[in-house]
Protein backbone atom coordinates (compact mmCIF):
# COMPACT_ATOMS: atom_id res chain seq x y z
CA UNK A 1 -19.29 195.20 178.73
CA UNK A 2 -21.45 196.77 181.32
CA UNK A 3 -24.87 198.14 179.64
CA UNK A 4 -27.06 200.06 181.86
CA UNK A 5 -29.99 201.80 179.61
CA UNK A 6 -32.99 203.89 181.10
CA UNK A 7 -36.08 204.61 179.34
CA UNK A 8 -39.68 205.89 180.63
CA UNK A 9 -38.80 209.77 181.11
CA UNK A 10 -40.82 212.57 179.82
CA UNK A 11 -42.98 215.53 180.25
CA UNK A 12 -45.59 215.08 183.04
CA UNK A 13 -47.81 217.73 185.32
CA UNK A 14 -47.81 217.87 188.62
CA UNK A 15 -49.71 214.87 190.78
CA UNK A 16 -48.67 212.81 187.83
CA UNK A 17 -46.78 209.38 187.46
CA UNK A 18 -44.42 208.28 185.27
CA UNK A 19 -42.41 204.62 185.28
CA UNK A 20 -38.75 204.68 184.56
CA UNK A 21 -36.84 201.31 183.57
CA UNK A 22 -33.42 200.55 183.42
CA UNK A 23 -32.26 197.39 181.31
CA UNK A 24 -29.07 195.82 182.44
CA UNK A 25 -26.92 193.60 180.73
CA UNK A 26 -22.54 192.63 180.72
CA UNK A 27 -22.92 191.54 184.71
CA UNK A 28 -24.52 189.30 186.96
CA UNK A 29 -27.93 191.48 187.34
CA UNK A 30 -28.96 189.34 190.26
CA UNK A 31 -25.60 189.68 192.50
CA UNK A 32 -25.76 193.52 192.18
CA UNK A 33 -27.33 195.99 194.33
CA UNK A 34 -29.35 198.65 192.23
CA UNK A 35 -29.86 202.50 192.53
CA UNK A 36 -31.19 205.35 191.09
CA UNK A 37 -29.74 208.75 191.14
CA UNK A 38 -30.98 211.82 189.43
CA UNK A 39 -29.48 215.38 188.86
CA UNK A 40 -31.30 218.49 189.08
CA UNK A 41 -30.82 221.40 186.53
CA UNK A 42 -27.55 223.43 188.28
CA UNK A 43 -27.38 220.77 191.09
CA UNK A 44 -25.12 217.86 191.89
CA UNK A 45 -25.94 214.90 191.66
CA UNK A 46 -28.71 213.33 194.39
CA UNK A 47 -28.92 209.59 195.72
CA UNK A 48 -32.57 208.53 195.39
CA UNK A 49 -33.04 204.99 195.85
CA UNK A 50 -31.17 201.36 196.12
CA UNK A 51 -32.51 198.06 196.35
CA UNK A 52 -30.56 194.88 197.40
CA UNK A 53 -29.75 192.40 194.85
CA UNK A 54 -32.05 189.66 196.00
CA UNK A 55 -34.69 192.49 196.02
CA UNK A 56 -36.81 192.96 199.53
CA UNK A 57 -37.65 196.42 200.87
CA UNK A 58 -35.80 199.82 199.18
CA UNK A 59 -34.38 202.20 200.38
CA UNK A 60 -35.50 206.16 199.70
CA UNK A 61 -34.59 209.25 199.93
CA UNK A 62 -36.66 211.32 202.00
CA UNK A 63 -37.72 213.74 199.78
CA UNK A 64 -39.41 210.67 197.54
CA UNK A 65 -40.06 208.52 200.37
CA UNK A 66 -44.25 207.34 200.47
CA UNK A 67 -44.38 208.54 196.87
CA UNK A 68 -41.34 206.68 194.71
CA UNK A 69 -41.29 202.83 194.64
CA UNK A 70 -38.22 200.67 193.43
CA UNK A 71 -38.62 197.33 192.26
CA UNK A 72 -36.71 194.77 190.35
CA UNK A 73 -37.07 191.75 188.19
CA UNK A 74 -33.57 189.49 188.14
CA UNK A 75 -35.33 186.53 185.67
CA UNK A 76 -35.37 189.99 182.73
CA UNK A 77 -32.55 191.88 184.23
CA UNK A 78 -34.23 194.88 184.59
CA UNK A 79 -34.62 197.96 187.27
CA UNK A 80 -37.61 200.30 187.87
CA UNK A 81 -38.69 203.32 189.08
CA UNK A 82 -42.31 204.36 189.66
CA UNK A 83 -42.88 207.78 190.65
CA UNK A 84 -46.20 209.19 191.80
CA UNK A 85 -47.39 212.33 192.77
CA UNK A 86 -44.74 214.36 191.27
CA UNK A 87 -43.53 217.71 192.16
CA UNK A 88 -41.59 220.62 189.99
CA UNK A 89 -38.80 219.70 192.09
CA UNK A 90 -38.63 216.24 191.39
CA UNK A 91 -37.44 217.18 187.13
CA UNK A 92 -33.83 215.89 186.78
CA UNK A 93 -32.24 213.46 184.85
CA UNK A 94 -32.58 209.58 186.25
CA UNK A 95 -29.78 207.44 186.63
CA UNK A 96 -29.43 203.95 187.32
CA UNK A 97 -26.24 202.81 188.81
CA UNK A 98 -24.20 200.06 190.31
CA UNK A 99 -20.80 198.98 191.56
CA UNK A 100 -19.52 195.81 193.53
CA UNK A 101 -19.16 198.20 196.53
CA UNK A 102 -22.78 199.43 196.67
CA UNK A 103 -24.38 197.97 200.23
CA UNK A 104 -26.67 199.87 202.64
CA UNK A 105 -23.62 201.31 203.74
CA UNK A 106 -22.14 202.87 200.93
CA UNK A 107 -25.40 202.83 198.66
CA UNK A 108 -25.17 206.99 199.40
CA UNK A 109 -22.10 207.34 198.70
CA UNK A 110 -22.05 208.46 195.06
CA UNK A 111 -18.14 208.00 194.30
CA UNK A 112 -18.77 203.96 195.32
CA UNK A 113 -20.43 203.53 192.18
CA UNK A 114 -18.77 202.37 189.05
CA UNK A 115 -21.46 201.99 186.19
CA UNK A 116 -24.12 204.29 185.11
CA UNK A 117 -26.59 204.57 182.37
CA UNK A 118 -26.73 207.52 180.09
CA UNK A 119 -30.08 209.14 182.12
CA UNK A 120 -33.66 209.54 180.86
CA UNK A 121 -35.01 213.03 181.43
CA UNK A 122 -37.72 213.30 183.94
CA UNK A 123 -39.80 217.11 183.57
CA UNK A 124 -42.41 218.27 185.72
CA UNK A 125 -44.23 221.11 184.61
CA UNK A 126 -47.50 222.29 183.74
């Protein structure tokens, strides 16, 4: 069974940083191309970042481009997140997600993905 579980969200102020992680588990971690997603409060849901399964540069989002950084380690199966210099607009609830069709092609593509974890909420506030 496919696990995907997020932890690291919380309450933060703006120009703050917080780390989110995702643990994976039930696939081949290392053959999968990883994302995070968040939702916004009365918003759909927003593509923020993939990475390619053997890992190398991410992709972003522009609005967290230069201040979001996506990393993964395949040897502990595990995603992350780190998120500087947040903004009010960046509070949402973080996803990490996956799905045998997720390339730089369809990594935007929400409907292309079949797994997701249950979200960690992210809050920006002071």
């Amino acid at each position: 069974e496919v696990q995907l579980v997020e932890s690291g969200g919380g309450l933060v102020q703006p120009g703050g940083s917080l780390r989110l992680s995702c643990a994976a588990s039930g696939f081949s971690f290392g053959s999968y191309a990883m994302s995070w997603v968040r939702q916004a409060p009365g918003k759909g849901p927003e593509w923020v970042s993939t990475i390619r399964d053997g890992g190398g540069t991410p992709y972003y989002a522009d609005s967290v481009k230069g201040r979001f950084t996506t990393s993964r380690d395949n040897a502990k199966n595990m995603l992350y997140l780190q998120m500087d210099s947040l903004k009010p607009e960046d509070t949402a609830v973080y996803y990490c997600a996956t799905g045998e069709r997720i390339t730089v092609v369809t990594m935007t593509s929400l409907d292309e993905y079949d797994y997701w974890g249950q979200g960690t909420q992210v809050t920006v506030s002071s």
